[in-house]
Protein backbone atom coordinates (compact mmCIF):
# COMPACT_ATOMS: atom_id res chain seq x y z
CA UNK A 1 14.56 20.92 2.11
CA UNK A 2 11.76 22.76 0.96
CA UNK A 3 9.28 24.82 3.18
CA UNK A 4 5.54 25.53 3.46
CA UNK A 5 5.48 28.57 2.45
CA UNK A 6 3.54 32.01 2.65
CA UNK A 7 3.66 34.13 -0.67
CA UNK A 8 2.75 37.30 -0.60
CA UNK A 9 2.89 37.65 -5.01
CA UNK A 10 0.19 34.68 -6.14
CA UNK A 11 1.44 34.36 -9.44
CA UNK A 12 4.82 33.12 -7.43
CA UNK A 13 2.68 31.23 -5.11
CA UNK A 14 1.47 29.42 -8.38
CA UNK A 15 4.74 29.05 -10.16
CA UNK A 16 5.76 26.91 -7.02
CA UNK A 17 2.95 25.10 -6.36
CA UNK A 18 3.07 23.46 -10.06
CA UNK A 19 6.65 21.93 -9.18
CA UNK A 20 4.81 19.88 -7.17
CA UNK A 21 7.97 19.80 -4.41
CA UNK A 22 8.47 17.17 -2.48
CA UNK A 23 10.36 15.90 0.66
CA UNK A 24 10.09 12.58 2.97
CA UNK A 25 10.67 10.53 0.16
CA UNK A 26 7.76 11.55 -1.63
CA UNK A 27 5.32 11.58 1.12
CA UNK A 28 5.12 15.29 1.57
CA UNK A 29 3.83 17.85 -0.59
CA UNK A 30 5.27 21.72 -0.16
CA UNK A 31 2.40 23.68 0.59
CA UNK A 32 1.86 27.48 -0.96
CA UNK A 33 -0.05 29.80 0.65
CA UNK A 34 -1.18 33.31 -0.87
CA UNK A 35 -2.71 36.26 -0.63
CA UNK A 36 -4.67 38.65 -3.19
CA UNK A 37 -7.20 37.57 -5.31
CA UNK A 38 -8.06 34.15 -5.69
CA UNK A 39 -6.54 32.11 -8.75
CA UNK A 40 -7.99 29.18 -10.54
CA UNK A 41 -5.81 26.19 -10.42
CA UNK A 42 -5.75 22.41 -10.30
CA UNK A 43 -2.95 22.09 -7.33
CA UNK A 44 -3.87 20.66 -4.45
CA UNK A 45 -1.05 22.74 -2.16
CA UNK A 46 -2.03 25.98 -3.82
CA UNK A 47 -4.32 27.50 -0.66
CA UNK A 48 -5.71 30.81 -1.16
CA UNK A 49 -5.03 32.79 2.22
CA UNK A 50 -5.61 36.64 2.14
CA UNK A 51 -3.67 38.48 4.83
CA UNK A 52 -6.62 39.35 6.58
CA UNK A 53 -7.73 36.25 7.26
CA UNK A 54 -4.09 34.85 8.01
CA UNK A 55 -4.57 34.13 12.21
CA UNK A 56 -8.32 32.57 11.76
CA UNK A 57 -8.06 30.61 8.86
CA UNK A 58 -4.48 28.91 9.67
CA UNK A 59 -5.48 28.09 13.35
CA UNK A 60 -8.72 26.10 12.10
CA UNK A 61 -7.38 24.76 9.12
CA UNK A 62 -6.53 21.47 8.35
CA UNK A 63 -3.34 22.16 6.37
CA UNK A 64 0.66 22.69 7.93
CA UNK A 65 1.05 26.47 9.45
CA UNK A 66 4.01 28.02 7.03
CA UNK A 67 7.41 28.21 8.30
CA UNK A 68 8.50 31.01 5.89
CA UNK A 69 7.83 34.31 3.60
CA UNK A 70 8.23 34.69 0.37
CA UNK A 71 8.64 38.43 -0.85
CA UNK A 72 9.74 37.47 -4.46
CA UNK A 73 8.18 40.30 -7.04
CA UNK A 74 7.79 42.58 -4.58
CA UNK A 75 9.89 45.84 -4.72
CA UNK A 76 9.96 47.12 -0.69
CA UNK A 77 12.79 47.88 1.15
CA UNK A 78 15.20 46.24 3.94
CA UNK A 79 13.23 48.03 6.78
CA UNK A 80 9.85 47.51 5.58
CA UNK A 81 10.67 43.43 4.70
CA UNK A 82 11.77 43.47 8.30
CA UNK A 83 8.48 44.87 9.52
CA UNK A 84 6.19 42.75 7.78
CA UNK A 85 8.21 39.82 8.40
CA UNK A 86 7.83 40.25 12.45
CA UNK A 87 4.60 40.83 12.35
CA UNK A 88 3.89 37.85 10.02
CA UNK A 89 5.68 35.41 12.81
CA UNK A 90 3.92 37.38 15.44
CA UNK A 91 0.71 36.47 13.62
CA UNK A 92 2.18 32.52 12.92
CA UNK A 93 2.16 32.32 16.81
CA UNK A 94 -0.76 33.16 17.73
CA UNK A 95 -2.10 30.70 15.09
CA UNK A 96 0.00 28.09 16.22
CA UNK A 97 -1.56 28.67 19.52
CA UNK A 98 -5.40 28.56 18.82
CA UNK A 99 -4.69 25.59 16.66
CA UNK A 100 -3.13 23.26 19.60
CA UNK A 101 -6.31 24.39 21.64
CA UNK A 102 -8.55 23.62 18.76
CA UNK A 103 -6.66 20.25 18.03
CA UNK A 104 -7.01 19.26 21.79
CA UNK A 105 -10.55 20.02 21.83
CA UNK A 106 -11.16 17.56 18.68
CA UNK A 107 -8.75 15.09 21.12
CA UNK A 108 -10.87 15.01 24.13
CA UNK A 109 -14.08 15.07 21.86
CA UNK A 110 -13.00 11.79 20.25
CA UNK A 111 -11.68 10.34 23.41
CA UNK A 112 -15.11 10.47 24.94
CA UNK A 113 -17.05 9.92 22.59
CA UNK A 114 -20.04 7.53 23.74
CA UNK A 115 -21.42 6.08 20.50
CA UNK A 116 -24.65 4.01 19.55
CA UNK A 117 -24.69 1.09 17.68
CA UNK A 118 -27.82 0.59 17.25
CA UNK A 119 -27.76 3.73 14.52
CA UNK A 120 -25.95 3.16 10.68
CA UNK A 121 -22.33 2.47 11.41
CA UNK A 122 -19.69 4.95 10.57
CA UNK A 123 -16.06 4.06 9.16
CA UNK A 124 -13.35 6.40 9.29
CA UNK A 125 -10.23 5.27 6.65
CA UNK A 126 -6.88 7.23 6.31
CA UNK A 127 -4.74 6.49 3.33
CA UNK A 128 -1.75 8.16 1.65
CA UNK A 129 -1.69 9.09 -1.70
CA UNK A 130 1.85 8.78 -1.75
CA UNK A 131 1.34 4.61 -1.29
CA UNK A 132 1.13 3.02 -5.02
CA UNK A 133 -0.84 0.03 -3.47
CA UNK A 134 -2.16 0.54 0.12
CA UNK A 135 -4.41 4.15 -0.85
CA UNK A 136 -6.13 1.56 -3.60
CA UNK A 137 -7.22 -1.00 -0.94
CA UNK A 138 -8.49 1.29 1.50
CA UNK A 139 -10.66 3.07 -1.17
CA UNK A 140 -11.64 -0.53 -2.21
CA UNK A 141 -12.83 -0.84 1.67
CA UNK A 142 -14.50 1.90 2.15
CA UNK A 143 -16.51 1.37 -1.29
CA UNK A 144 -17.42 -1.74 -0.23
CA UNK A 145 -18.71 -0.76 3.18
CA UNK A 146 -20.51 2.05 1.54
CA UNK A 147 -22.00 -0.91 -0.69
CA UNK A 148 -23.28 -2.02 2.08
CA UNK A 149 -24.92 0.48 3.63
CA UNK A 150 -22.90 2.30 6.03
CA UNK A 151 -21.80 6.09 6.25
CA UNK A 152 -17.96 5.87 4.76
CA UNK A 153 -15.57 8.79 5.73
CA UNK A 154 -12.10 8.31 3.24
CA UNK A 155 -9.42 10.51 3.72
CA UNK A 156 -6.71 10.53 1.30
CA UNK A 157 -3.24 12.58 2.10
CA UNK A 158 -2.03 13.94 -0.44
CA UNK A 159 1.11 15.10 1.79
CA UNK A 160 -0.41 18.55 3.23
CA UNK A 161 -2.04 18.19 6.06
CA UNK A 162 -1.25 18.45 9.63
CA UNK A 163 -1.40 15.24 11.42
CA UNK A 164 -2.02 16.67 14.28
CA UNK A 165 -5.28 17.74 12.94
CA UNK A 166 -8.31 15.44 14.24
CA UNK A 167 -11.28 18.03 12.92
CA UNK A 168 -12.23 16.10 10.15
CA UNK A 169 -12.62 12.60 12.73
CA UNK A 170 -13.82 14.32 15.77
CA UNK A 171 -16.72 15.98 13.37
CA UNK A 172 -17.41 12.49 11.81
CA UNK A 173 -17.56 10.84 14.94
CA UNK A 174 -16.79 7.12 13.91
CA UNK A 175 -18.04 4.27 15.23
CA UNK A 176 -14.74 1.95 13.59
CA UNK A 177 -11.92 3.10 12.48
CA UNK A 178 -9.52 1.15 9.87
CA UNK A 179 -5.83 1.28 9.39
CA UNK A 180 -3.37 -0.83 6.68
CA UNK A 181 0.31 -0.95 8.54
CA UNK A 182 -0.45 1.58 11.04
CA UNK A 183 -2.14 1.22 14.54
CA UNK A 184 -2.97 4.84 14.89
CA UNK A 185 -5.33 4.33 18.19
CA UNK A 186 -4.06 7.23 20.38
CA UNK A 187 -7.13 9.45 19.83
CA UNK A 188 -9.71 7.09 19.98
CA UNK A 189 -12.29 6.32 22.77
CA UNK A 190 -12.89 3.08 24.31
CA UNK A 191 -16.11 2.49 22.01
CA UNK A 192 -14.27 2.84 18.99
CA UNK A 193 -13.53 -0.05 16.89
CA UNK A 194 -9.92 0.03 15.52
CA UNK A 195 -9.23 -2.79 12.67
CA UNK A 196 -5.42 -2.77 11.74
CA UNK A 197 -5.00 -4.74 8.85
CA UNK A 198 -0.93 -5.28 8.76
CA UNK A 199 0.48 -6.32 5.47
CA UNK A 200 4.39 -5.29 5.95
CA UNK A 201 7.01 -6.36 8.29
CA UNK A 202 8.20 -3.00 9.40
CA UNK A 203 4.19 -2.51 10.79
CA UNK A 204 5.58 -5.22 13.39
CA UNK A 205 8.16 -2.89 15.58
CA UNK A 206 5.27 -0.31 16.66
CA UNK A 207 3.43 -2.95 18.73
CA UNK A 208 6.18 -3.17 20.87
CA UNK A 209 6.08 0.44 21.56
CA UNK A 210 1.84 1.32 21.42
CA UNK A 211 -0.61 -0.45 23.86
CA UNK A 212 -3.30 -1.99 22.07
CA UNK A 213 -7.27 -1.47 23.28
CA UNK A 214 -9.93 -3.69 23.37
CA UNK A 215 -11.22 -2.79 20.24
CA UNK A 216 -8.15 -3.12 18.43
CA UNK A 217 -9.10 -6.06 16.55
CA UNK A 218 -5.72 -6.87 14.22
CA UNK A 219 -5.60 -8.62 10.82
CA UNK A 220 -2.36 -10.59 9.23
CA UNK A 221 -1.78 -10.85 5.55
CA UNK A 222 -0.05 -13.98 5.41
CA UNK A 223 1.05 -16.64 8.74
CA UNK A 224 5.09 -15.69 8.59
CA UNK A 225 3.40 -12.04 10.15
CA UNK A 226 0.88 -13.72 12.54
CA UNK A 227 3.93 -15.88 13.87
CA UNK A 228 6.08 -12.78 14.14
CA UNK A 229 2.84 -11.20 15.65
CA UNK A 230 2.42 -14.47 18.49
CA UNK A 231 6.23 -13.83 19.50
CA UNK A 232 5.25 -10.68 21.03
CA UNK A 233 1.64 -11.44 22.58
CA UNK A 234 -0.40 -10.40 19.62
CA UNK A 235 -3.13 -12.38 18.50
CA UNK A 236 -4.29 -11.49 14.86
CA UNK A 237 -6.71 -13.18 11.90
CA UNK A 238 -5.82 -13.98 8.66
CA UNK A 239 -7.02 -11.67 5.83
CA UNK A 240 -5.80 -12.02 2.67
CA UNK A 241 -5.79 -9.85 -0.18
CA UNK A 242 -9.16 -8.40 -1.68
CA UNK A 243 -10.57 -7.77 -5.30
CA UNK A 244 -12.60 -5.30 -6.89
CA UNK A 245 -14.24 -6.92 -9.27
CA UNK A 246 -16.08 -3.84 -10.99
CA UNK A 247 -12.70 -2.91 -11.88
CA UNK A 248 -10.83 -6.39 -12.73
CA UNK A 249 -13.06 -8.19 -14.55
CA UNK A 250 -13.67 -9.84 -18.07
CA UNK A 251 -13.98 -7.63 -21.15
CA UNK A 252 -15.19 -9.27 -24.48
CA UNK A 253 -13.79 -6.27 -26.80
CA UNK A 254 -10.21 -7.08 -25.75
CA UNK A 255 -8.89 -10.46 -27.80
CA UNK A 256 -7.03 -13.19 -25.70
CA UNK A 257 -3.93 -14.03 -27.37
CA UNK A 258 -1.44 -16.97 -26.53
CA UNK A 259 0.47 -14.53 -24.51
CA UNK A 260 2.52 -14.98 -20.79
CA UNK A 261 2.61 -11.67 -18.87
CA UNK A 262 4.10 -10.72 -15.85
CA UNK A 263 2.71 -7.57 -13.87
CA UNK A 264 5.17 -6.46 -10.73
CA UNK A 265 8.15 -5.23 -9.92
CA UNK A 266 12.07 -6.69 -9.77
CA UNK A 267 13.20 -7.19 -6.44
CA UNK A 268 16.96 -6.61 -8.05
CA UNK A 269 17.14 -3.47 -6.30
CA UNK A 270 16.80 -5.75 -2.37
CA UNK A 271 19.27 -7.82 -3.54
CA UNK A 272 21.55 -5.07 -3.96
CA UNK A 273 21.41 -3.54 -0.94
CA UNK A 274 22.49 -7.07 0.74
CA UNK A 275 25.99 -6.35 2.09
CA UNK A 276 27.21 -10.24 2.03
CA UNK A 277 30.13 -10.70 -0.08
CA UNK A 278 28.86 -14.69 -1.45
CA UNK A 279 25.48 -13.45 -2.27
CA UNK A 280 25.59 -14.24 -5.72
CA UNK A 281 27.04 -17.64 -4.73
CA UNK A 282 23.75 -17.81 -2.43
CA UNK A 283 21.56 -17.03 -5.02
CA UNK A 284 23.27 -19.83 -7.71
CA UNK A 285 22.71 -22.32 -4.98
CA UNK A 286 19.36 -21.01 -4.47
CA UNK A 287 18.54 -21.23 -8.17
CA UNK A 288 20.07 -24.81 -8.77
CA UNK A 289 18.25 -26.00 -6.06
CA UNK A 290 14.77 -24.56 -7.09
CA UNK A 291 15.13 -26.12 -10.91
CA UNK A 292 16.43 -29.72 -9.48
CA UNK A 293 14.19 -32.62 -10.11
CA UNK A 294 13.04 -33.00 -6.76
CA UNK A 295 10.67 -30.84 -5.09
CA UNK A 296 11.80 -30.70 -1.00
CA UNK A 297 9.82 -31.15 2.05
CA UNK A 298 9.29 -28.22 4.64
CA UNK A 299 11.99 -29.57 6.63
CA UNK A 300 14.39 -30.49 4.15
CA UNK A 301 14.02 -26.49 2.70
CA UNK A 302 14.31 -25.85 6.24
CA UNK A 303 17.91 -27.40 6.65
CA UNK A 304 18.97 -26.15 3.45
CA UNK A 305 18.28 -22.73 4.31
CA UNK A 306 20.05 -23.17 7.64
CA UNK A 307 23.32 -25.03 5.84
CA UNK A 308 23.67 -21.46 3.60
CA UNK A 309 23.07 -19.22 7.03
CA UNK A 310 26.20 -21.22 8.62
CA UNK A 311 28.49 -21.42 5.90
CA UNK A 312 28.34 -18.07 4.16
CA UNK A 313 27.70 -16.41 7.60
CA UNK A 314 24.70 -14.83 6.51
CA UNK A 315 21.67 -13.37 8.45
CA UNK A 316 17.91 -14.29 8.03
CA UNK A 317 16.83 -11.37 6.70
CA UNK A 318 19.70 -10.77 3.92
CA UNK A 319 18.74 -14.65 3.29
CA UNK A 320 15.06 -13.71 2.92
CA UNK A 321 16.11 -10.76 0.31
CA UNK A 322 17.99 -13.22 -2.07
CA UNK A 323 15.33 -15.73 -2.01
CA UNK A 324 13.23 -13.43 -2.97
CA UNK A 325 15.08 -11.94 -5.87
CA UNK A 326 15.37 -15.39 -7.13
CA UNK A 327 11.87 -16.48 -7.04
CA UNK A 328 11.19 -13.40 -8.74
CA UNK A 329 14.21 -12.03 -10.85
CA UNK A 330 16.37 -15.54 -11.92
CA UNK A 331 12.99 -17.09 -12.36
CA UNK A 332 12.13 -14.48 -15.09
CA UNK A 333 15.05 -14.36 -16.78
CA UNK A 334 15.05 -18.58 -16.48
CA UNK A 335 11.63 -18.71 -18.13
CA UNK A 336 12.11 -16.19 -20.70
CA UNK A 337 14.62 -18.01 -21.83
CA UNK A 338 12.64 -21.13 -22.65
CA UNK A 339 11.48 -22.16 -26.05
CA UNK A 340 7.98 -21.23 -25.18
CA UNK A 341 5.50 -20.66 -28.32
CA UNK A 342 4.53 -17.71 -26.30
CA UNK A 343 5.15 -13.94 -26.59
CA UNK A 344 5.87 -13.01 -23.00
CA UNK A 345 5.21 -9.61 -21.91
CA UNK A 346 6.44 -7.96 -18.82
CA UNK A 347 5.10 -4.33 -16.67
CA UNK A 348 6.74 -2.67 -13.65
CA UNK A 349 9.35 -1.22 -11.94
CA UNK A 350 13.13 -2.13 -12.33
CA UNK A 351 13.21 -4.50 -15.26
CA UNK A 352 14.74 -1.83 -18.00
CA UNK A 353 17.98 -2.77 -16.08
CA UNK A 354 18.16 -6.49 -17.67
CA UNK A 355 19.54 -6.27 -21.32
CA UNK A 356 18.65 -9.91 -22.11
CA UNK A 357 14.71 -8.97 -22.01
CA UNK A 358 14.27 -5.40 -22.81
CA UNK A 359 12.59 -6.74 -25.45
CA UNK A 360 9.94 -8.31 -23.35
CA UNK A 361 8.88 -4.70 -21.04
CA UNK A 362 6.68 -2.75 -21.97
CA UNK A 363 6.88 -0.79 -19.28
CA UNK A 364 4.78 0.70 -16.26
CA UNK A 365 1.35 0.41 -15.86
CA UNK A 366 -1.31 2.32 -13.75
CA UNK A 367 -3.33 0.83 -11.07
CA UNK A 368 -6.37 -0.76 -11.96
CA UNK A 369 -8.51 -1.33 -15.43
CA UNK A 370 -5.13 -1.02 -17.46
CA UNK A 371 -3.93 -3.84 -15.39
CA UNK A 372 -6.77 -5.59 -16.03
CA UNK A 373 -7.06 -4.81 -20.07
CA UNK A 374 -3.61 -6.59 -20.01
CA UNK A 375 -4.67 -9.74 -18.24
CA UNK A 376 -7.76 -9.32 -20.76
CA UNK A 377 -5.41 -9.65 -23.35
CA UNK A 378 -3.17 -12.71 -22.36
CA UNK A 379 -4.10 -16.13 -21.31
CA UNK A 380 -1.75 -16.87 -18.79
CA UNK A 381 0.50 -14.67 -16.14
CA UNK A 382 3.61 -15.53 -14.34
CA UNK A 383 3.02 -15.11 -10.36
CA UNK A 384 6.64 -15.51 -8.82
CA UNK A 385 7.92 -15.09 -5.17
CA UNK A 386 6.33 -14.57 -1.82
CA UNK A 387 3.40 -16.54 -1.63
CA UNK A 388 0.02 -17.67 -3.78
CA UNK A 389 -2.67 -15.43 -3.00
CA UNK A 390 -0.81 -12.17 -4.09
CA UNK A 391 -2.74 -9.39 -5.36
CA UNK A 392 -1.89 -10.15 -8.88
CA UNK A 393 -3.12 -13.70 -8.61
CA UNK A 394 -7.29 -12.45 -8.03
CA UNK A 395 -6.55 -9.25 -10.37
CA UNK A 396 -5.59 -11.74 -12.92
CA UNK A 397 -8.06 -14.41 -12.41
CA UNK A 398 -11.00 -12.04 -12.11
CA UNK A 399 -9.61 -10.70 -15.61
CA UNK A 400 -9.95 -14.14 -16.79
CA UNK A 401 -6.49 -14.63 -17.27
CA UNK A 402 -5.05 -17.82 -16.20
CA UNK A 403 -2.26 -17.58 -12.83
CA UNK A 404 0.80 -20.02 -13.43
CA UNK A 405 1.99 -19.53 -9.62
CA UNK A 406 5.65 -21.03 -8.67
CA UNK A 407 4.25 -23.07 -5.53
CA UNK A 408 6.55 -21.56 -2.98
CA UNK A 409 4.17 -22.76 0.06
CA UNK A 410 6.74 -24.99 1.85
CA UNK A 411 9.43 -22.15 1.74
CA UNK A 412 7.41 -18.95 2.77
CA UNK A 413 4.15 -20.46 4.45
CA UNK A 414 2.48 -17.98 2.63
CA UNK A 415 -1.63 -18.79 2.40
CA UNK A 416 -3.75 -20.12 5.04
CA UNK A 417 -7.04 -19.96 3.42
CA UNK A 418 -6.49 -22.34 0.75
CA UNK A 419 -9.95 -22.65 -0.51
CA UNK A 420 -10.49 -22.45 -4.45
CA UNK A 421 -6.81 -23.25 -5.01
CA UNK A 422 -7.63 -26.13 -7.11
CA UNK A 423 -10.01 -25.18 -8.94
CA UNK A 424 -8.60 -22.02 -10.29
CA UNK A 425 -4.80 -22.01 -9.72
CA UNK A 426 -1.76 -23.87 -11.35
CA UNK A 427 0.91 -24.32 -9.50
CA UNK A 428 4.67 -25.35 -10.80
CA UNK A 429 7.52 -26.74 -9.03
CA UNK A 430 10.61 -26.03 -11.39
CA UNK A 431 10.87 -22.97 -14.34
CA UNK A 432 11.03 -25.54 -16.76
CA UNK A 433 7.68 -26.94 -16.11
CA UNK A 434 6.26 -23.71 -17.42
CA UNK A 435 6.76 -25.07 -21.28
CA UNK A 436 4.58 -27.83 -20.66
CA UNK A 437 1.94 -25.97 -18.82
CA UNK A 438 1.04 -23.33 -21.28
CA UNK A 439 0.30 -25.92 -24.08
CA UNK A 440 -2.49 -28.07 -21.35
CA UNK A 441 -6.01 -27.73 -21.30
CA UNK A 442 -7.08 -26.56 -17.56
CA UNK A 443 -10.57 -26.87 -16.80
CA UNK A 444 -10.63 -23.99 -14.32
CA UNK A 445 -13.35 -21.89 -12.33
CA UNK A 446 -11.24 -18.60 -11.95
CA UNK A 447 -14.60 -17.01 -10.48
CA UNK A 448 -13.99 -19.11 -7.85
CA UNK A 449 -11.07 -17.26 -6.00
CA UNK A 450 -12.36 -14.39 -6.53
CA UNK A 451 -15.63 -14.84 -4.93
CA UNK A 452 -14.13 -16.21 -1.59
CA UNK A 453 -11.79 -12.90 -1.49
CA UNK A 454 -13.87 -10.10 -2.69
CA UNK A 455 -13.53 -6.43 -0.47
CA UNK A 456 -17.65 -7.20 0.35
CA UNK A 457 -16.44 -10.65 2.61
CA UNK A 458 -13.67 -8.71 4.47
CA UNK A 459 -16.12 -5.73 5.42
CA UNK A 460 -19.00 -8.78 6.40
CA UNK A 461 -16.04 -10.33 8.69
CA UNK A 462 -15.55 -6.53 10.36
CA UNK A 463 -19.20 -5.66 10.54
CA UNK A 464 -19.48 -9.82 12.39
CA UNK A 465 -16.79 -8.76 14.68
CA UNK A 466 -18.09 -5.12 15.51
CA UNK A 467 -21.98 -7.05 15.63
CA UNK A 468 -20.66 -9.82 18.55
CA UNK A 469 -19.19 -7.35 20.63
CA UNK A 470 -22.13 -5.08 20.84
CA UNK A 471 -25.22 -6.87 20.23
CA UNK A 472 -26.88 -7.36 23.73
């Protein structure tokens, strides 16, 4: 477990901060303090902190308060060590001290807070760097709003901060707040507009446990959330996901090639963690039943699932896991097997585990234009499991790259807003169908799903909501 740390040799101070240490499964960055003079450097959790200054700077500062010493290349003795050392956590104390007052007087500021409306609007957005996804959207939100006008405040957490600290909010002084996954409404005043956009499950259990405000106005990615949502009393609106089109978009230097790619992760490593002994039995029954001739009904799927629950005794949830690996894993594998007069290429995380395509990954890619000078350079991409109106589906289309989407809608009721679906989507039933589909003309508008779920609509829909409630 490492420790913030206080280092009283700089050049240590540096050696450790460029390990870049981490703890909370990545989330948490170790953060080096120092004294001396001050040294040039690139890392983030490398804070220059002479001795002097120690009490002061720690109690206003934004950063965690150290938790130990570091005496490394200095030659002192037992006694003297001691000495310093006591009067260090003497000092640590007292800073401790000042800061709760200091972070209580940020509290109450932003607790009553009386804003005005009728002057520009100011967002407040919170994101963590450690996220691969989520920090990307909010950026994408707060550019947007920014776009349109409005003072923008994004915070991104790189994993050393104290999140106690409210300085940065209460001196901002928003007039709406947003949140992805995360309610976060404690500090906030009654005027406050709180929009809590919730994309995950596990985002589900904390409104059980937080009271939600007037102006909590919550979002739900897709309707299996907002039913989970209604079952404990909270209403929510559908917002899918957005695209930034100055980032995915078409590029005329990159050639289009008669190429299939696939951009996301396995979901292998869910389906390993199911504890059911018959699970690969569930997922061949699965997987015979999604490449059989006929395509079932809502109910039908519904019964089928519930005939595997009884008799391999096996719980929603796990259930959920294995579909999803199939629809996603077994459908890859399926379809690269095919006699398709395509290359298919596929990016992300888990798929150098499957011998029988490592000849198809290429590997990870990095968020944004490199995703979308891949999709610039195929003209079709595989979107399998969950639902439609995944992220990949507008990154690819705005990229001009054709979405072949497995039509999973009666098994995971997975879009509501179903506008532009046919005219730039294509949908398939069974794997196989896939060999037919690459060698037909489609007359498509892929402009067309992008427009209707750009970043610039979802900000309108907050600015509507914050615009009804205060007009008048």
């Amino acid at each position: 477990m490492y420790e913030d740390t206080y280092f009283l040799n700089a050049e240590e101070a540096l050696r450790v901060a460029s390990l870049q240490n981490k703890t909370n499964n990545g989330y948490v960055l170790q953060v080096c303090y120092y004294s001396g003079e001050k040294i040039k450097s690139e890392y983030q959790n490398l804070i220059h902190l002479p001795i002097e200054n120690l009490v002061n700077d720690l109690a206003k500062g934004e950063y965690r308060i150290p938790t130990k010493v570091d005496f490394t290349g200095l030659d002192i003795s037992a006694s003297v060590r001691l000495e310093i050392l006591q009067n260090f956590n003497i000092s640590l104390e007292q800073a401790r001290d000042y800061r709760n007052q200091y972070n209580a007087f940020y509290s109450n500021a932003l607790k009553n807070a009386k804003l005005d409306f009728s002057e520009p609007l100011r967002f407040y957005l919170l994101a963590a760097s450690g996220t691969r996804v989520m920090q990307h959207i909010s950026k994408n939100i707060a550019n947007s709003l920014q776009s349109l006008g409005h003072e923008v405040l994004f915070v991104l957490d790189i994993g050393i901060n104290d999140m106690k600290s409210l300085k940065k909010m209460a001196e901002f002084n928003p007039h709406a707040t947003i949140n992805i996954n995360h309610i976060n409404n404690a500090m906030l005043g009654e005027d406050v507009f709180n929009f809590i956009w919730i994309q995950d499950y596990f985002a589900i259990e904390q409104f059980k446990h937080i009271a939600l405000r007037k102006r909590d106005k919550v979002f739900h990615l897709v309707k299996s959330l907002a039913e989970h949502l209604q079952n404990i009393n909270i209403i929510s609106q559908y917002q899918g996901f957005c695209i930034d089109g100055s980032v995915y978009k078409h590029r005329d230097s990159i050639e289009r090639k008669n190429k299939i790619v696939l951009i996301g992760g396995s979901y292998k490593i869910n389906f390993d963690i199911v504890k059911n002994k018959n699970k690969n039995k569930i997922a061949e029954s699965l997987m015979s039943n999604y490449i059989s001739p006929t395509h079932k009904t809502e109910s039908e799927i519904a019964k089928y699932y519930k005939h595997l629950r009884d008799f391999f005794n096996i719980t929603s949830d796990e259930l959920g896991e294995i579909v999803k690996y199939v629809q996603r894993d077994r459908f890859l594998l399926y379809i690269a097997n095919l006699d398709i007069a395509y290359e298919i290429e596929i990016y992300g995380w888990g798929w150098e585990q499957y011998d029988e395509i490592k000849d198809n990954y290429k590997g990870i890619l990095a968020y944004g234009e490199d995703i979308s000078k891949v999709y610039n350079s195929a003209k079709y991409t595989l979107v399998l499991g969950g639902y439609a109106l995944q992220q990949r589906t507008l990154e690819s289309a705005a990229s001009g790259c054709i979405p072949l989407i497995y039509d999973s809608r009666n098994y995971n009721k997975g879009d509501e807003n179903e506008t532009c679906f046919k005219e730039s989507l294509v949908f398939f039933t069974k794997p196989d169908e896939i060999t037919s589909l690459v060698e037909t003309k489609h007359n498509l508008d892929l402009n067309c799903i992008v427009k209707a779920n750009s970043y610039t609509s979802f900000a309108e829909k907050m600015l509507n909501i914050i615009n009804e409630n205060t007009l008048g």
